[in-house]
N, C-alpha and C. Protein backbone atom coordinates (compact mmCIF):
# COMPACT_ATOMS: atom_id res chain seq x y z
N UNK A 1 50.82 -153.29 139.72
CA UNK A 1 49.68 -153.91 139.05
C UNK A 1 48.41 -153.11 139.32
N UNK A 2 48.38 -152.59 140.40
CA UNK A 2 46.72 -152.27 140.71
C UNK A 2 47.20 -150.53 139.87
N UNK A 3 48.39 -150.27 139.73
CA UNK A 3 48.33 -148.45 138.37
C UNK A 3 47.57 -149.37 137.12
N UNK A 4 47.82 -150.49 136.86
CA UNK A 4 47.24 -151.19 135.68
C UNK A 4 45.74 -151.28 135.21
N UNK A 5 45.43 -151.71 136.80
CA UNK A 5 43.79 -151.88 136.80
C UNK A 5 43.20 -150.59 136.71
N UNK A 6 43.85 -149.72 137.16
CA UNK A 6 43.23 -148.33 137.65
C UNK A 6 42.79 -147.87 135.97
N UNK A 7 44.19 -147.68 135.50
CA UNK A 7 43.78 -147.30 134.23
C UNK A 7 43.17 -148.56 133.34
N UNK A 8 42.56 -149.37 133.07
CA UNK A 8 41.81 -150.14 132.62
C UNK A 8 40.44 -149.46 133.57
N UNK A 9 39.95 -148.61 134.62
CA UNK A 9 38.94 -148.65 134.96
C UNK A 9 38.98 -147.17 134.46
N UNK A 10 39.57 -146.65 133.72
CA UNK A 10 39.75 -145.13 132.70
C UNK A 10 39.98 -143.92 133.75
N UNK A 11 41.10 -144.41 135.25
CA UNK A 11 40.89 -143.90 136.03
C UNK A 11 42.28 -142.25 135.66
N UNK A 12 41.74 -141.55 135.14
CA UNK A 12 42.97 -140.45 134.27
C UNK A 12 42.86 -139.60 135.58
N UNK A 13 44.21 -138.55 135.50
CA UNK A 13 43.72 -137.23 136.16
C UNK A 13 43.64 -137.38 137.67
N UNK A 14 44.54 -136.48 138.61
CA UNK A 14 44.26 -136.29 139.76
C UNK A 14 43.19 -137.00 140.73
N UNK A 15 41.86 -136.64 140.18
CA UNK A 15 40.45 -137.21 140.71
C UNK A 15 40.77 -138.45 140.67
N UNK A 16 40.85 -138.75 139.38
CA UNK A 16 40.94 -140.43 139.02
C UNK A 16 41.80 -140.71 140.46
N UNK A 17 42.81 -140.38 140.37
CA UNK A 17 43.67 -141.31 141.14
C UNK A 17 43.10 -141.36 142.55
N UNK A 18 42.50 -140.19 143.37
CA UNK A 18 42.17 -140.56 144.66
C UNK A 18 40.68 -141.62 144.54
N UNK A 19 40.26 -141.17 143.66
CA UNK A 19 38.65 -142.40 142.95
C UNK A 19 39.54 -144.04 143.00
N UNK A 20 40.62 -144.25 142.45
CA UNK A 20 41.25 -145.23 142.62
C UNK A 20 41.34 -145.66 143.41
N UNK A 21 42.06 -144.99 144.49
CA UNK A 21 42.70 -145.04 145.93
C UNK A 21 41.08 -146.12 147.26
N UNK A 22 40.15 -144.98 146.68
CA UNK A 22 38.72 -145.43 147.27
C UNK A 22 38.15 -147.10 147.14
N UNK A 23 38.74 -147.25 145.79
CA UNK A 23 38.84 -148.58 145.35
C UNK A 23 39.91 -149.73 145.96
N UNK A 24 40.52 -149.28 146.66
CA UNK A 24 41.51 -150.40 147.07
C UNK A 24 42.91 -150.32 146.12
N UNK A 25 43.11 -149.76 145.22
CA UNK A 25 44.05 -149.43 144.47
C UNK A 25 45.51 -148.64 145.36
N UNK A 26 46.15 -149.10 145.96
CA UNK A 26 47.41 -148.79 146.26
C UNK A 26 48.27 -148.51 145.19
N UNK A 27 48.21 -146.70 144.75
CA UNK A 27 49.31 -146.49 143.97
C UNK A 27 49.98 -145.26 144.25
N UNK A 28 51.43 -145.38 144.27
CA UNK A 28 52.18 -144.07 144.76
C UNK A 28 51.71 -143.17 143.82
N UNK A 29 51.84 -141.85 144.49
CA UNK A 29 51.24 -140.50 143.47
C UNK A 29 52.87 -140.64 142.63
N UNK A 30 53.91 -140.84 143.17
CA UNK A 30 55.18 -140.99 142.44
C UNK A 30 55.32 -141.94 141.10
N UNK A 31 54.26 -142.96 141.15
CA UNK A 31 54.58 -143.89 140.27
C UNK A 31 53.51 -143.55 138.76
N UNK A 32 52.50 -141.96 139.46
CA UNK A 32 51.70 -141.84 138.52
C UNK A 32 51.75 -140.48 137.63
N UNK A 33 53.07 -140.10 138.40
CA UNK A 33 53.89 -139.01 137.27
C UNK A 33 54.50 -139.35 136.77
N UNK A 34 55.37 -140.63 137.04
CA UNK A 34 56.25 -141.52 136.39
C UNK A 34 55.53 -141.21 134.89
N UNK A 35 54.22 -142.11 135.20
CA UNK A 35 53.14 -142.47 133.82
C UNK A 35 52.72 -141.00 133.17
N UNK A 36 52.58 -139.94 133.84
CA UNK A 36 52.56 -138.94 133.13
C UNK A 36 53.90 -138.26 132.13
């Protein structure tokens, strides 16, 4: 759920994801190549 929110907060791209991470967003880097 929180890969969900992330991208609802237009969080794309490498950066995005550790910008996520900063947020409280627990998401495997595995689950976000999945999505790639």
């Amino acid at each position: 759920q929180g890969h969900q929110e992330c991208r609802k907060e237009r969080h794309w791209a490498p950066q995005g994801h550790q910008e996520c991470r900063k947020e409280g967003h627990l998401v495997l880097q595995v689950q976000v190549l999945v999505k790639w």
